[in-house]
Protein backbone atom coordinates (compact mmCIF):
# COMPACT_ATOMS: atom_id res chain seq x y z
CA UNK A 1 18.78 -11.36 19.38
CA UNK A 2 16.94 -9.56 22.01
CA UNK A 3 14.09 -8.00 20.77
CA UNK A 4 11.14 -5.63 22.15
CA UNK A 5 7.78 -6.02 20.88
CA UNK A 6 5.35 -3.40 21.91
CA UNK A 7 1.73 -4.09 20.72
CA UNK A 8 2.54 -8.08 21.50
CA UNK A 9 -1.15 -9.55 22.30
CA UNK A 10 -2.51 -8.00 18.61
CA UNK A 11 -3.29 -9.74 15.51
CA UNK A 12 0.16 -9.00 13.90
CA UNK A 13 2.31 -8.79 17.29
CA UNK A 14 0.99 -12.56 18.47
CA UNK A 15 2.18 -13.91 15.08
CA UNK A 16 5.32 -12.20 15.38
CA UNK A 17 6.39 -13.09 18.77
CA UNK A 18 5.91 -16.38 18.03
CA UNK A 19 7.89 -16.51 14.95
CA UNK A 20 10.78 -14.73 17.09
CA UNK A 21 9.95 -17.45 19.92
CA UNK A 22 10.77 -20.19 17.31
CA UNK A 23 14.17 -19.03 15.92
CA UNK A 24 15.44 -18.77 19.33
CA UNK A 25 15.38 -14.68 20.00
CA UNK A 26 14.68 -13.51 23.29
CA UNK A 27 11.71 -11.83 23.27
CA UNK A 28 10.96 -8.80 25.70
CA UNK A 29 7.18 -7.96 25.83
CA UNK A 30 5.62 -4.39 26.48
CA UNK A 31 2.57 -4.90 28.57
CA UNK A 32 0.23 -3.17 30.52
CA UNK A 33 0.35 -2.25 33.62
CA UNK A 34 -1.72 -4.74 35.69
CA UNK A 35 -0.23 -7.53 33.88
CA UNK A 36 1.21 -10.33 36.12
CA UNK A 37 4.45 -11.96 36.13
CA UNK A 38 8.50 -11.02 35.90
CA UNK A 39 10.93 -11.55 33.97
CA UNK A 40 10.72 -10.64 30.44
CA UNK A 41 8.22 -7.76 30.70
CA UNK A 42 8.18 -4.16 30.96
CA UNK A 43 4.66 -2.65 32.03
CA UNK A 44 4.01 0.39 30.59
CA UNK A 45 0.81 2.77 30.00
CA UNK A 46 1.08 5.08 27.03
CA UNK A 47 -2.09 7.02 27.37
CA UNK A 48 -0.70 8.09 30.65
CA UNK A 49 2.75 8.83 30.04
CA UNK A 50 4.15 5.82 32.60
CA UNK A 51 6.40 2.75 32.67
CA UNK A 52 7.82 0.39 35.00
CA UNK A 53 11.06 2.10 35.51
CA UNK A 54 12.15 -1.30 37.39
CA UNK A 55 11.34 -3.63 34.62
CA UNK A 56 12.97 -1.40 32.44
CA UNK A 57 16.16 -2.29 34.63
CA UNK A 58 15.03 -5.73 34.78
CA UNK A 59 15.52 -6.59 31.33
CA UNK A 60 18.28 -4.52 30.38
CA UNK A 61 19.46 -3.43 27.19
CA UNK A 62 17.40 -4.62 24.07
CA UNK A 63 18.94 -4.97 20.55
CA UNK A 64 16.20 -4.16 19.19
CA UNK A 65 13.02 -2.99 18.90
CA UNK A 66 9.18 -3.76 17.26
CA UNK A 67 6.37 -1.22 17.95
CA UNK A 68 3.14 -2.09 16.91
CA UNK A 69 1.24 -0.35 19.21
CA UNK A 70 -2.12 1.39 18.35
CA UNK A 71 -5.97 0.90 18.64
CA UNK A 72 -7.83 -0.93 15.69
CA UNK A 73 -8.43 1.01 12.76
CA UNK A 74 -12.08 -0.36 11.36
CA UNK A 75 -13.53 -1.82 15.22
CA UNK A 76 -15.66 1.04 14.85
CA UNK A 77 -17.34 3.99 13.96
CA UNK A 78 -14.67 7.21 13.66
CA UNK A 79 -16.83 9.10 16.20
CA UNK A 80 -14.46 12.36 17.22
CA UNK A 81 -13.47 10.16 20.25
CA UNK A 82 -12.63 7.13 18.29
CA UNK A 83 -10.26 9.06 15.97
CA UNK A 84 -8.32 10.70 19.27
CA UNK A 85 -8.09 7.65 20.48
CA UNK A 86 -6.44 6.38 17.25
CA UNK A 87 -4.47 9.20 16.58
CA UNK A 88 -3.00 9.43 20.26
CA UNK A 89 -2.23 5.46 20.61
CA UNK A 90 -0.26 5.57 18.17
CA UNK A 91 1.44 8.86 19.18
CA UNK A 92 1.75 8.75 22.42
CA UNK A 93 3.28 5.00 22.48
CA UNK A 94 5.69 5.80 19.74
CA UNK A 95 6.88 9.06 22.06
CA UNK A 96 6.96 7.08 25.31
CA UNK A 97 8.94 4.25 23.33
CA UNK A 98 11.56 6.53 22.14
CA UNK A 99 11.77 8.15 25.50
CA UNK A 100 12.50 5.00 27.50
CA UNK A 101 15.14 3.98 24.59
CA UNK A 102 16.59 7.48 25.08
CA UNK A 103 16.99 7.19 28.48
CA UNK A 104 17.93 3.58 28.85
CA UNK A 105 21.25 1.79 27.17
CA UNK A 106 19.24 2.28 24.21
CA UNK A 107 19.21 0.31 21.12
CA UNK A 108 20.13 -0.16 17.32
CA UNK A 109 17.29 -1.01 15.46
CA UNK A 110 13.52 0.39 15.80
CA UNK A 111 10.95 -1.19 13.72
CA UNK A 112 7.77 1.47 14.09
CA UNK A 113 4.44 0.89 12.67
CA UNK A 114 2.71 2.60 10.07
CA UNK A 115 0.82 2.26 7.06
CA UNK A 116 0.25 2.42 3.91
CA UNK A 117 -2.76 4.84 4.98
CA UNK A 118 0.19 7.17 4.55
CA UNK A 119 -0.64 7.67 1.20
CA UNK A 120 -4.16 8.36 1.25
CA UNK A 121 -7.08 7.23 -1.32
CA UNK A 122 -5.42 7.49 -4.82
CA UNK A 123 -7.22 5.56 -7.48
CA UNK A 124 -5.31 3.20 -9.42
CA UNK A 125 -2.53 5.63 -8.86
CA UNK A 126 0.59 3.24 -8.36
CA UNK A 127 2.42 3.78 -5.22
CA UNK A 128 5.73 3.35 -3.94
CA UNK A 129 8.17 4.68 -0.54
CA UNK A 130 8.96 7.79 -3.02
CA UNK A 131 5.13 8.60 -3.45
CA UNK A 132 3.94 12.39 -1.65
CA UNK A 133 1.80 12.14 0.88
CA UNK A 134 -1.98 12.12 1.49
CA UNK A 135 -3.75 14.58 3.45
CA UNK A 136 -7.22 12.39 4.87
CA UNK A 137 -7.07 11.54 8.97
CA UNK A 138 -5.67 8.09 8.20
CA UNK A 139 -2.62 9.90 6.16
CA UNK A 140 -1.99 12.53 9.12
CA UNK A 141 -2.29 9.90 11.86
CA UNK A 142 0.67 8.20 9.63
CA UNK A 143 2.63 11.07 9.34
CA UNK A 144 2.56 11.88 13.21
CA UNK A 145 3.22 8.16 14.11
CA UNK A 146 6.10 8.21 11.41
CA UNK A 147 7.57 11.52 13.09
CA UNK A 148 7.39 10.64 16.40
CA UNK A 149 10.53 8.52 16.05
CA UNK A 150 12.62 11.54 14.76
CA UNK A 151 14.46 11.79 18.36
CA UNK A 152 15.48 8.33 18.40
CA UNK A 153 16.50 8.51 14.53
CA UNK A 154 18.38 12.03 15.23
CA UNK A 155 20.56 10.38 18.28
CA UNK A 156 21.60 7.60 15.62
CA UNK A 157 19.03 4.50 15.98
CA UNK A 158 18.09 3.23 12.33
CA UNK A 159 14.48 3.31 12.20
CA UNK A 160 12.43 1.36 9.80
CA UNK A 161 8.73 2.17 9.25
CA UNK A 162 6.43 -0.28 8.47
CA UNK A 163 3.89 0.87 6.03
CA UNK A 164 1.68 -2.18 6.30
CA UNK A 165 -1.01 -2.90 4.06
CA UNK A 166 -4.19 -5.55 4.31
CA UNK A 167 -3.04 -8.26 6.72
CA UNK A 168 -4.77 -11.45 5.23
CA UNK A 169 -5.69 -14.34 7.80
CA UNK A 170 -8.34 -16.23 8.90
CA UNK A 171 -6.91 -15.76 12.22
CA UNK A 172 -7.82 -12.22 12.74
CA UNK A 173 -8.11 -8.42 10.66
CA UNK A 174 -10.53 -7.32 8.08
CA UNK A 175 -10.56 -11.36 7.17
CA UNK A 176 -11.64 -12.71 9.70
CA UNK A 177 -14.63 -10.17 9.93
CA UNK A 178 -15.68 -11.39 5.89
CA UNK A 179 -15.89 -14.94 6.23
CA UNK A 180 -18.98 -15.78 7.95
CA UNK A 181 -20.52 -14.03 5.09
CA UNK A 182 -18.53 -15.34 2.36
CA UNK A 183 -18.87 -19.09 3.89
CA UNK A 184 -22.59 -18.18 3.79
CA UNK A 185 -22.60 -17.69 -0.07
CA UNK A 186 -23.65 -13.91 1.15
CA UNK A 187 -19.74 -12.24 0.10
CA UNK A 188 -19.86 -9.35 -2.58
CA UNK A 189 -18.06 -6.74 -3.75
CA UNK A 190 -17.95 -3.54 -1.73
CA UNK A 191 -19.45 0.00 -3.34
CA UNK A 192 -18.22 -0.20 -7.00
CA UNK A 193 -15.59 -2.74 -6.06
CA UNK A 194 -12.85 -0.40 -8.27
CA UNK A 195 -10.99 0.36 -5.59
CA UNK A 196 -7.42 -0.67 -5.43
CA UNK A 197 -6.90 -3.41 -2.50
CA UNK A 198 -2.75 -3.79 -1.27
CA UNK A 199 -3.03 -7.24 0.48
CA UNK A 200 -0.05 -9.24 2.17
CA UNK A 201 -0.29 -12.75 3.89
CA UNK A 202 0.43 -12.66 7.58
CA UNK A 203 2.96 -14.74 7.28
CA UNK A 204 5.27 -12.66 4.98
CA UNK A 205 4.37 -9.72 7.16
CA UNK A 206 5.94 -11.42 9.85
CA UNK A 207 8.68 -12.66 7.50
CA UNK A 208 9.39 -9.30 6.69
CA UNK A 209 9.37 -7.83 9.97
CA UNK A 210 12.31 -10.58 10.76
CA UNK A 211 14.20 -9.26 7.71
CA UNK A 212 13.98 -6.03 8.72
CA UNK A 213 15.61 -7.02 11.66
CA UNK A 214 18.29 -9.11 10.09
CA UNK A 215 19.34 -6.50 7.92
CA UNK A 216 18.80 -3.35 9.86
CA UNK A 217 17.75 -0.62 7.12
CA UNK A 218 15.94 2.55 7.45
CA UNK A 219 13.01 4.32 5.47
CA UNK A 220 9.40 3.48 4.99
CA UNK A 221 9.20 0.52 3.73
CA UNK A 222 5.81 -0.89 2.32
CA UNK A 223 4.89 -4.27 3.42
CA UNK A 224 2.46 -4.99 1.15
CA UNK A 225 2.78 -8.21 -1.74
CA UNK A 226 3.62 -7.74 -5.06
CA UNK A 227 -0.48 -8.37 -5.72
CA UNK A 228 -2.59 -5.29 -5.71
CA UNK A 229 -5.83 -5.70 -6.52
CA UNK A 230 -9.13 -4.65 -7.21
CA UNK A 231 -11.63 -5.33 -4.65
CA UNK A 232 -13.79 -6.99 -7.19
CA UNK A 233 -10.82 -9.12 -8.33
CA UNK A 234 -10.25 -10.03 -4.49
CA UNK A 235 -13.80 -10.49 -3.53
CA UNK A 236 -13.76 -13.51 -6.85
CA UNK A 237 -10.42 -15.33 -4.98
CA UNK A 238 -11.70 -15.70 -1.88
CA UNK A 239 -15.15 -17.10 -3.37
CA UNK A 240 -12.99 -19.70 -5.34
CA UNK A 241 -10.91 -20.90 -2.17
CA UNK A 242 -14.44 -21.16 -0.59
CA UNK A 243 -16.17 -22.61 -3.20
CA UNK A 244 -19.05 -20.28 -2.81
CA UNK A 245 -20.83 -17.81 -4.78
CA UNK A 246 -20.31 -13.77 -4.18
CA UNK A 247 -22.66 -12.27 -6.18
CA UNK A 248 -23.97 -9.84 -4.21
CA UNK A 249 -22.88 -5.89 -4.06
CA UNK A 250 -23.16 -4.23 -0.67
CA UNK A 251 -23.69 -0.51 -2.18
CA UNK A 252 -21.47 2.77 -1.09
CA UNK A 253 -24.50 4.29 0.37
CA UNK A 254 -25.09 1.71 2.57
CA UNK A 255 -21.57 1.17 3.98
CA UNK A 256 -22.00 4.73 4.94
CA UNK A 257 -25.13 3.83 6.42
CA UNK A 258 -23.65 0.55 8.70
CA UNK A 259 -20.00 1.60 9.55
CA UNK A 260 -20.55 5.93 9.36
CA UNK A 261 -19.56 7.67 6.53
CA UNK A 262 -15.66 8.81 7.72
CA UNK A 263 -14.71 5.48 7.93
CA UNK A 264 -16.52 3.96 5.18
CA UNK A 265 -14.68 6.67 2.81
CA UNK A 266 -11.88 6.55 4.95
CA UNK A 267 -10.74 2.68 5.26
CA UNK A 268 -13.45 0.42 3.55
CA UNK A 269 -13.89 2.15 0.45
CA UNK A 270 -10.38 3.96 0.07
CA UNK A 271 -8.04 2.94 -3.50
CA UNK A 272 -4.47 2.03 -2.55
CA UNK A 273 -2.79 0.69 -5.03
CA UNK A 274 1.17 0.11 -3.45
CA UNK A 275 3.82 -1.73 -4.34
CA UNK A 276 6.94 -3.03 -2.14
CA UNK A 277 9.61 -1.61 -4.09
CA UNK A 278 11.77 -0.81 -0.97
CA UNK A 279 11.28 -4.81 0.32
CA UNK A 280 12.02 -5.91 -3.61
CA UNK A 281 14.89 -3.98 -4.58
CA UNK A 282 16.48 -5.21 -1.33
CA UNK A 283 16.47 -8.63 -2.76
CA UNK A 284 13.52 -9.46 -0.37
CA UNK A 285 11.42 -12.31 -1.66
CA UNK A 286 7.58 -13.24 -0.79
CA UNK A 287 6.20 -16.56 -0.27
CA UNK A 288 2.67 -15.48 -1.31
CA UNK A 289 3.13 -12.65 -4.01
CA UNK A 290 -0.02 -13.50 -5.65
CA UNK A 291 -4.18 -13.04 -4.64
CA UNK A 292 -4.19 -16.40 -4.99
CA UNK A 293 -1.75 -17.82 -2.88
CA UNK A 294 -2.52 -14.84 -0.15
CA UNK A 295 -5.68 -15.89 0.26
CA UNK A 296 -4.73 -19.86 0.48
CA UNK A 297 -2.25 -19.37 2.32
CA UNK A 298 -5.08 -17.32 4.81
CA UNK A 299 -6.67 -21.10 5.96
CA UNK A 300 -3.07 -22.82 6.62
């Protein structure tokens, strides 16, 4: 298959091209502008609107399509700036995408970010594809990135959204920024450590990403594990696979205090408790459906 991947150096997008790389897809990466090289490229600048109308050429028609473009949610505080920025990566590379698909030979299957963000903070609320929608920033951000695919959908293209949950590895994501602590003995709970935590392993992320593309639905789909938990419960795994203590509690107040109090509410201390019914009832099956074997599988 030849596939698209927008968002290809990231966390997610390096694991996934990789995993494409291996099973013998051709993989067509959207870069940016100033990036060297030919071939199987396309350089492209969202912010501004512009693409490499000869590389588009170049490659030719693409079966389909990955976008995971967007700036990091929690690399720092949600000054007004930081949130535009958010809000319009997403945006504005989801509406350039579906423009150059539009205008090109097209393509039959776009798999568009999202998240489960969508929902907004809901207590121990469980949540599935058929749950309404929240109304914070992270939830309207969702909604726009969601909507900006309508075009592509309305001329025919199955779209998929990928309402992605916590992203476990030791390899990069919220992760990757505990462990010093944790492998310091210095890992706690966060605020009351009630809130509802919807983790998935990066490798069934990527596996489900490559189902997606196998099978071609369309919908929101939550990629998220069968293994919600409380933050509490997950800060206790990850001290067992590091067989160190985590006894500490870093309070509300001063989360507010360290990361600013929009995304403290917004990200660190929101309650998401979803579950993958559209991946499930589509006879999809995870290789780490529990805390447990999420967060071991995190160190392979």
């Amino acid at each position: 298959m030849r596939v698209g991947v927008t968002g290809s150096s990231g966390f997610i997008g390096t694991a996934l091209v990789a995993a494409l790389v291996e099973r013998g897809d051709d993989v067509v990466r959207f870069v940016r502008p100033d990036s060297p090289g030919n071939g199987e490229l396309i350089r492209w600048d969202p912010s501004r609107g512009l693409v490499d109308d000869n590389d588009v050429r170049r490659v030719g028609a693409l079966e389909a399509v990955v976008n995971l473009a967007g700036a990091g949610i929690a690399d720092r505080r949600w000054t007004n700036e930081r949130k535009e920025e958010i809000r319009r990566s997403r945006g504005d590379a989801t509406a350039l995408l579906v423009r150059i698909l539009s205008d090109s030979s097209g393509t039959g299957f776009l798999a568009s970010g999202s998240a489960i963000g969508v929902y907004g903070s809901r207590g121990a609320e469980v949540l599935d594809e058929s749950s309404s929608i929240g109304d914070d920033f992270l939830a309207r951000v969702c909604v726009e990135w969601e909507q900006a695919t309508s075009p592509l959908e309305r001329s025919g293209t199955k779209v998929a959204h990928l309402r992605t949950g916590i992203v476990m590895s030791s390899r990069g994501g919220a992760l990757k920024k505990q462990l010093p602590l944790f492998r310091l003995g210095l890992g706690g709970v966060l605020g009351a450590g009630e809130q509802w935590l919807s983790p998935i392993s990066l490798r069934d992320e990527v596996r489900a990403v490559l189902w997606l593309l196998d099978t071609r639905p369309s919908g929101p789909f939550n990629l998220v594990a069968p293994a919600a938990q409380t933050n509490r419960a997950f800060t206790s795994a990850l001290a067992r696979q590091l067989h160190r203590p985590a006894r500490l509690r870093v309070p509300s107040t001063a989360l507010r205090i360290a990361l600013g109090r929009d995304l403290a509410d917004g990200a660190v201390l929101a309650s998401q408790r979803v579950v993958p019914a559209a991946l499930t009832e589509r006879g999809f099956n995870f290789e780490n459906p529990t805390i447990e074997s999420i967060v071991s599988s995190s160190f392979a």
